[in-house]
Protein backbone atom coordinates (compact mmCIF):
# COMPACT_ATOMS: atom_id res chain seq x y z
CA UNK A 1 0.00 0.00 0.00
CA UNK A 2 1.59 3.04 -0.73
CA UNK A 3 1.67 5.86 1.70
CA UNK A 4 -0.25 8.96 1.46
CA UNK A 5 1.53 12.37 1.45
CA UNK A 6 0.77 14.60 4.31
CA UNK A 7 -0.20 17.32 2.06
CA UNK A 8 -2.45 15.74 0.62
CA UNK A 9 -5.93 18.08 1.52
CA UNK A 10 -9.26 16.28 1.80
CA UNK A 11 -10.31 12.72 2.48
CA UNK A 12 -12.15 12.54 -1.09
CA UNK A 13 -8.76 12.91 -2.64
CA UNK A 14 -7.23 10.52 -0.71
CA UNK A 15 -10.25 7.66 -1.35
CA UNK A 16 -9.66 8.40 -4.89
CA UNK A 17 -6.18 8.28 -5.19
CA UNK A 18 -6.52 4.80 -3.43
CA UNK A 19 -9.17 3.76 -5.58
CA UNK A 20 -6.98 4.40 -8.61
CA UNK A 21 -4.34 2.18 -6.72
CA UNK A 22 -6.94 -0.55 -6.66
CA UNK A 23 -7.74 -0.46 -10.35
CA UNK A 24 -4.64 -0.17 -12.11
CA UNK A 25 -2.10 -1.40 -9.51
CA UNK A 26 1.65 -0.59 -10.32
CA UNK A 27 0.63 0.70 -13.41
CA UNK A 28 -0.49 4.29 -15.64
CA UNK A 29 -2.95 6.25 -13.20
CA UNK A 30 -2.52 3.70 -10.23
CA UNK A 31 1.03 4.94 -9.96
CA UNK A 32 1.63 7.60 -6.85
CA UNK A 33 0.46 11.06 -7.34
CA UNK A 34 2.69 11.74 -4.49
CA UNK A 35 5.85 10.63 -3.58
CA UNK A 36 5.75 7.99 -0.85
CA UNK A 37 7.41 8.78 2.11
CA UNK A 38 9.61 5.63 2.27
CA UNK A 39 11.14 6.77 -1.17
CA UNK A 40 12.03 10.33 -0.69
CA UNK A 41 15.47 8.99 0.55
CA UNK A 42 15.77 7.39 -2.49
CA UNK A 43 15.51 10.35 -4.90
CA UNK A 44 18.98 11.10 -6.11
CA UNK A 45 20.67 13.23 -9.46
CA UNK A 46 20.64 9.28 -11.40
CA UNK A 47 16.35 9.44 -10.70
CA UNK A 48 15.72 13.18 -11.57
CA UNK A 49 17.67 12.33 -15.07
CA UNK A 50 15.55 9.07 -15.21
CA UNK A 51 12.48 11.33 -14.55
CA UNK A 52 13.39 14.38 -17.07
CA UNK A 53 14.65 11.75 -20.08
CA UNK A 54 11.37 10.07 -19.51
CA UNK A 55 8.85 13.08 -19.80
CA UNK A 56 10.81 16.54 -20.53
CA UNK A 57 11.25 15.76 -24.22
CA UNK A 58 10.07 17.81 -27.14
CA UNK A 59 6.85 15.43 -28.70
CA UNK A 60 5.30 15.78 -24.55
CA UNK A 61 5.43 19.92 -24.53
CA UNK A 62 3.81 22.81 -26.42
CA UNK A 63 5.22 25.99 -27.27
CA UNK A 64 2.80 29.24 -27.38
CA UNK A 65 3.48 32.44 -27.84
CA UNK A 66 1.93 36.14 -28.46
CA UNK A 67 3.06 38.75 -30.20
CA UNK A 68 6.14 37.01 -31.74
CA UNK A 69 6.86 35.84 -35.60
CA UNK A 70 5.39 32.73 -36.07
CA UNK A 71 8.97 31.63 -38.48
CA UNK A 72 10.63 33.15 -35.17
CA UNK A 73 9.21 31.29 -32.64
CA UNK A 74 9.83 28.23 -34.70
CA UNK A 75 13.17 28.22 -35.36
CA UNK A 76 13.71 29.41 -31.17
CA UNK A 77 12.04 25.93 -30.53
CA UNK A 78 14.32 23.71 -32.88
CA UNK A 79 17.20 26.09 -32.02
CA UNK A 80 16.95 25.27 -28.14
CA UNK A 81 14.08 21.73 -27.91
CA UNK A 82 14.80 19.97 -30.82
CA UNK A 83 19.14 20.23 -31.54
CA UNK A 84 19.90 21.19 -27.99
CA UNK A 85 21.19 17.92 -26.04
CA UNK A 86 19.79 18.01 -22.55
CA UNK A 87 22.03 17.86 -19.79
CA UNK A 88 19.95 14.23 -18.20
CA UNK A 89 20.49 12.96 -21.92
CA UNK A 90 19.38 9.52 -22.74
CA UNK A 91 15.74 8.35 -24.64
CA UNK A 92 12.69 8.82 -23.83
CA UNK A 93 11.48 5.48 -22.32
CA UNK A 94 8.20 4.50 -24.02
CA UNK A 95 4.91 4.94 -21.85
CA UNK A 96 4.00 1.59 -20.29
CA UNK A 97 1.06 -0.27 -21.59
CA UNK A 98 -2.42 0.35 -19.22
CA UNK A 99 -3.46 -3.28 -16.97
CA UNK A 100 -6.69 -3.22 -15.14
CA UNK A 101 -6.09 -5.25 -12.33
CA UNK A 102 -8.81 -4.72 -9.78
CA UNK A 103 -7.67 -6.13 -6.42
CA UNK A 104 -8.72 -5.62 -2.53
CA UNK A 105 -6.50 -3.27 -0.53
CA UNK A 106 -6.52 -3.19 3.51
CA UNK A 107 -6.45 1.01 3.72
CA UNK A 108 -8.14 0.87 7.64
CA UNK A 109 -4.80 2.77 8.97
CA UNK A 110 -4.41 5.33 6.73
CA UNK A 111 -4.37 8.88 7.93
CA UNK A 112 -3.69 12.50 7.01
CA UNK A 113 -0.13 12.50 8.52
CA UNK A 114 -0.98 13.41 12.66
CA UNK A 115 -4.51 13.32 12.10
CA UNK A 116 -6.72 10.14 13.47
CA UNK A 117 -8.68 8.01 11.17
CA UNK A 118 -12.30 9.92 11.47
CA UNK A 119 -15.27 8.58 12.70
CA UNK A 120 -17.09 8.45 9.43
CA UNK A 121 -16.36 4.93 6.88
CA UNK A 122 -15.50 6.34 3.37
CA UNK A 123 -15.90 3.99 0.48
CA UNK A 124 -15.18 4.11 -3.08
CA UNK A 125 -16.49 1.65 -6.03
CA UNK A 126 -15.79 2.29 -9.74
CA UNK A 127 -16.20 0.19 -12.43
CA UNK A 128 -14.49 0.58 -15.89
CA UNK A 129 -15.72 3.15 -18.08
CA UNK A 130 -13.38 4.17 -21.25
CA UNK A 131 -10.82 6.71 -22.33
CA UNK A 132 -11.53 10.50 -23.04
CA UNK A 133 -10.43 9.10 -26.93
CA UNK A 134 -13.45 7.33 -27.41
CA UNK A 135 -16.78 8.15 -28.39
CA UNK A 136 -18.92 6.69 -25.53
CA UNK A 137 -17.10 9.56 -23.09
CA UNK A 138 -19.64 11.49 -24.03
CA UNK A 139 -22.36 9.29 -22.91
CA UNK A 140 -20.24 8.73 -19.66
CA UNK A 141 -20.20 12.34 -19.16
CA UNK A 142 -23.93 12.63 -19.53
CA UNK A 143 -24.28 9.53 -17.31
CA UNK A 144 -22.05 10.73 -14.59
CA UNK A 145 -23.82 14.26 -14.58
CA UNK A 146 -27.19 11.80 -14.19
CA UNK A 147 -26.09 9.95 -11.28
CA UNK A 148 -24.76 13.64 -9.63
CA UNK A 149 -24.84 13.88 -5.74
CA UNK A 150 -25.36 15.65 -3.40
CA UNK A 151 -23.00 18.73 -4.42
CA UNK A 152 -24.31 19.26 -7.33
CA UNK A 153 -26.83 22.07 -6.54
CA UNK A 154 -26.06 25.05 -9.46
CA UNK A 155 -24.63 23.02 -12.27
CA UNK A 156 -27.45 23.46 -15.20
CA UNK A 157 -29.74 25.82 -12.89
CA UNK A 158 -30.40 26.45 -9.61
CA UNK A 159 -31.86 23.19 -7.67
CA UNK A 160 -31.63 20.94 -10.37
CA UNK A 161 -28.85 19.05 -8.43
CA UNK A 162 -31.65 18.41 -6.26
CA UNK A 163 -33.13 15.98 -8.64
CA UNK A 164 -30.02 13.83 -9.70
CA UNK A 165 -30.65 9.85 -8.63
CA UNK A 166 -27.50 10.00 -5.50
CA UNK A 167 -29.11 12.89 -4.73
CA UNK A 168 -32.44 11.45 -4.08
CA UNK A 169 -31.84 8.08 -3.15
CA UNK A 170 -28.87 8.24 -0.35
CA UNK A 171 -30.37 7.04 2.65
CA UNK A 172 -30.22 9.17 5.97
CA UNK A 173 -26.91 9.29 7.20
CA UNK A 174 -25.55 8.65 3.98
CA UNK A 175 -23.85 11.38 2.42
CA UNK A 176 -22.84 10.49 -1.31
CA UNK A 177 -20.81 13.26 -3.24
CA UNK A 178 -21.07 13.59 -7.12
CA UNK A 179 -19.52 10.60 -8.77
CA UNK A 180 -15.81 10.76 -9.77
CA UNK A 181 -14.66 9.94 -13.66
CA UNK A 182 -10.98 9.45 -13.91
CA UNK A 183 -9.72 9.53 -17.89
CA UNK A 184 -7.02 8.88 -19.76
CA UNK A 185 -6.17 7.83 -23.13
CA UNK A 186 -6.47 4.15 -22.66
CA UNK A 187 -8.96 3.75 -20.08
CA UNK A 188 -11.87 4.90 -17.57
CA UNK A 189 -13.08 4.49 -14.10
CA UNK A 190 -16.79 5.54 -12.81
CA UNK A 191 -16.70 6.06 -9.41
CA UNK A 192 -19.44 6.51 -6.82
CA UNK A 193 -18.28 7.74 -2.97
CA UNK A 194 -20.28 7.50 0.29
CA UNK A 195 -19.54 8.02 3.32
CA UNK A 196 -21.50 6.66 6.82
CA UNK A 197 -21.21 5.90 10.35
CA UNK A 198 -18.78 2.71 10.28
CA UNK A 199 -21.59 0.54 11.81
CA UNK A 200 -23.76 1.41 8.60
CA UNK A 201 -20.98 0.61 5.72
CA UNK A 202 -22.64 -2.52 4.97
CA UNK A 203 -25.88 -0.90 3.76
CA UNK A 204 -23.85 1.97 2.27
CA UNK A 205 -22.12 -0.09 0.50
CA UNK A 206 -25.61 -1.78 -0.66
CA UNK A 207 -26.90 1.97 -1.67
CA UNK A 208 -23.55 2.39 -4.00
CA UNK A 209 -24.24 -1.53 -5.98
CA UNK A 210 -27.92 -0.93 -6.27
CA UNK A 211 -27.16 2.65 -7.74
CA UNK A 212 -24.69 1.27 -10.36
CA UNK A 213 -27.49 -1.64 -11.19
CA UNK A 214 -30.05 1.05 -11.70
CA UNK A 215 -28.25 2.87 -14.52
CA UNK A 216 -28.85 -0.24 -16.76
CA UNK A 217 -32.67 0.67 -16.74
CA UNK A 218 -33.82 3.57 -19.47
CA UNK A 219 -33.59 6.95 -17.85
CA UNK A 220 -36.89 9.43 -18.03
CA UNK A 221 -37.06 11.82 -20.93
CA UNK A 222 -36.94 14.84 -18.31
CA UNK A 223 -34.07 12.97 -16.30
CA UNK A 224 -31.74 12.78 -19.70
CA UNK A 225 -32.77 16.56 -20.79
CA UNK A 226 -31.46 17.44 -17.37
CA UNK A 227 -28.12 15.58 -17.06
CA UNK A 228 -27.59 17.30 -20.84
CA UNK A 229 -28.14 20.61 -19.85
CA UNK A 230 -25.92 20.11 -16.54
CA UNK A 231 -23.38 19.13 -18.49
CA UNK A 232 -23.25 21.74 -20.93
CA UNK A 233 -23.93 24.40 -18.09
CA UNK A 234 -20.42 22.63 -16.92
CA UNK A 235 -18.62 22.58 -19.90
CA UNK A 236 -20.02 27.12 -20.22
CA UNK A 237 -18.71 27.60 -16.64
CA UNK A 238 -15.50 26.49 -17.12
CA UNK A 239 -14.77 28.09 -20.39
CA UNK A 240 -14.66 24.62 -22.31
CA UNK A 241 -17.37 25.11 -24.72
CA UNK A 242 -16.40 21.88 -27.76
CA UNK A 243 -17.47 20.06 -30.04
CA UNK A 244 -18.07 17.45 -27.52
CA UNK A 245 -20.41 19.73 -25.51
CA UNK A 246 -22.63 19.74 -28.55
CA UNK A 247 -22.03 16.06 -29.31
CA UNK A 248 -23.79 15.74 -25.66
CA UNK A 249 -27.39 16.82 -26.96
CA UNK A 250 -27.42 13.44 -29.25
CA UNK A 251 -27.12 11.21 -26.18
CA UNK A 252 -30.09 8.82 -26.12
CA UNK A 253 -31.64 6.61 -23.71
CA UNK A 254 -30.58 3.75 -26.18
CA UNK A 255 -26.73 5.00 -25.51
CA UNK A 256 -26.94 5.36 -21.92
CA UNK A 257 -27.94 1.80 -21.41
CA UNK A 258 -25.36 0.99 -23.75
CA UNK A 259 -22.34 2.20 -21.83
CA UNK A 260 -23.68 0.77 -18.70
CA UNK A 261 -24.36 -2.55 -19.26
CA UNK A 262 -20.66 -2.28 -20.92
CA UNK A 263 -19.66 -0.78 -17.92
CA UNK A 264 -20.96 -3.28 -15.37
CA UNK A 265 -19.31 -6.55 -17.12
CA UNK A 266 -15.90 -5.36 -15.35
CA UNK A 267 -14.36 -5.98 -12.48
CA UNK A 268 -14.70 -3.56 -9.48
CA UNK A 269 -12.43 -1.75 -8.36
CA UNK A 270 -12.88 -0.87 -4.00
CA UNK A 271 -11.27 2.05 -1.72
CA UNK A 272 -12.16 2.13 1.73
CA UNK A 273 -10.90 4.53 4.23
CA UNK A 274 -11.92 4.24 8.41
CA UNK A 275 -12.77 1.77 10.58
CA UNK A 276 -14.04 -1.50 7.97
CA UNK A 277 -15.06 -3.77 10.40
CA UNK A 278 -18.45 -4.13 8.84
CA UNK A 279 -16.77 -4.12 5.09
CA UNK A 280 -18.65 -6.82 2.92
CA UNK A 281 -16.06 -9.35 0.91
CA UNK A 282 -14.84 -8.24 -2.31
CA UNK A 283 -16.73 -11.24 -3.34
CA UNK A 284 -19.42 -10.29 -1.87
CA UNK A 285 -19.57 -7.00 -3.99
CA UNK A 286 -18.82 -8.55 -6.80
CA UNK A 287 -21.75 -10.78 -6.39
CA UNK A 288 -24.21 -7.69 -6.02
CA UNK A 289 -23.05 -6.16 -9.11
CA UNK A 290 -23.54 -9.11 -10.87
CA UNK A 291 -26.95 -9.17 -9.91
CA UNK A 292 -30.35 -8.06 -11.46
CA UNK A 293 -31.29 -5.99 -7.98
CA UNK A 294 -27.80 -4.66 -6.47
CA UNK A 295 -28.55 -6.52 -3.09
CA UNK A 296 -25.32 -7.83 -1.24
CA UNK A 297 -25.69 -11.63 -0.42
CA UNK A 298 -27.24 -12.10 2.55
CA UNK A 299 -24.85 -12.97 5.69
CA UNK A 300 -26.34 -14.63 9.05
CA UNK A 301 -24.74 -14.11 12.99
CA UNK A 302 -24.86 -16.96 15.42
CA UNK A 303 -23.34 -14.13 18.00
CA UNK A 304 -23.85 -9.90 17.79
């Protein structure tokens, strides 16, 4: 398990930084964000040069400029990128294949440096979705703005955060922020958060499987319109208006149900943070997402 930085600022970061561990162990976007503790020791002039040979090279940057000859700027960028030896030297190493290997991680005693584990459970679940290349991201996009949570409360008008499905279905004493979509160019995760009293994780972790089963049925006209128009208000807000924002407003039902029932054939990948004493199996959640209703098998106590 690899340790978590003390700077690291929120315990949603830190679930989802763990849940990317989970899904792609050793490997593209489950690497470290931040440098483990145990290997700062390590870092030496021999790993910086590793480091700079491997990403400072000319085909990973772009050059912009204003108010400069365009012939100008060009020949300044082969002049000092593209004939000027660096002083690491050495190849660029190519960029490692991406491997989805879901796995369960014991994260109970992590903490935020000092700081005690908190009395809330958090728990993370994503499933695979696809890379920002492909043409079902938009469909993800429109599903993820569907599902929504509990913080989404302005995007696409006032209130109508009110009526995403997290929103409306987490349970009392189950607070579910918006779900989490983590792209790259080779693969996906959808991720859904909660977080509850420790002695409730068990049906928390029920609300996040039956949530994920529920996408595979067709979503209301008004429901659709809605995520749409939250995710173009997104897309305005932050000064990212694209083609794909328009590509958005073809989204079906038919497309939706599509991409989930895609998504939902993978493997899970699970974060928890807090005390997990009431954790179901991996095997367990595996089971519910496999099923037709989201319900985790049912377990039976001789003793409480």
């Amino acid at each position: 398990m690899y340790a978590i930085s003390a700077e690291v600022k929120g315990l949603d970061t830190v679930v989802s930084l763990l849940s990317d561990a989970a899904a792609y162990r050793g490997n593209t976007v489950g690497l470290p964000r931040f440098c483990p503790a145990h290997n700062v020791d390590l870092i030496d002039r021999a790993a910086l040069h590793g480091y700079l040979g491997s990403y400072y090279t000319p085909r990973r940057m772009v050059l912009a400029g204003v108010g400069v000859d365009h012939e100008q700027l060009v020949e300044c960028a082969r002049r000092h990128l593209l004939d000027a030896t660096p002083v690491w030297g050495g190849q660029a190493t190519a960029t490692p294949p991406a491997v989805d290997l879901s796995m369960e991680k014991d994260m109970s005693d992590v903490s935020l440096g000092p700081t005690p584990i908190p009395e809330l459970a958090h728990i993370m679940i994503g499933l695979e979705s696809c890379s920002f290349l492909e043409d079902d991201f938009i469909p993800f996009a429109v599903l993820n703005m569907m599902m929504g949570g509990g913080g989404s409360f302005s995007a696409g008008g006032p209130g109508k955060g009110m009526f995403t499905r997290l929103y409306l279905n987490a349970s009392l004493g189950c607070t579910t922020p918006p779900p989490t979509t983590t792209a790259t160019r080779t693969a996906g995760l959808l991720c859904i958060h909660a977080s509850a009293d420790p002695r409730q994780v068990r049906e928390m972790v029920e609300i996040i499987t039956r949530e994920f089963i529920q996408m595979a049925g067709t979503p209301g006209e008004m429901e659709l319109e809605r995520a749409k128009t939250q995710l173009k208000s997104m897309l305005m807000m932050n000064l990212e208006v694209s083609a794909g924002g328009l590509r958005g407003r073809n989204v079906t039902a038919g497309d939706i149900k599509r991409v989930t029932a895609k998504m939902l054939r993978s493997k899970p990948a699970v974060a928890a943070l807090g005390d997990l004493s009431e954790l179901p199996s991996f095997e367990h959640i595996q089971t519910a997402l496999s099923s037709k209703d989201g319900r985790l098998p049912r377990t039976y106590r001789l003793f409480r």
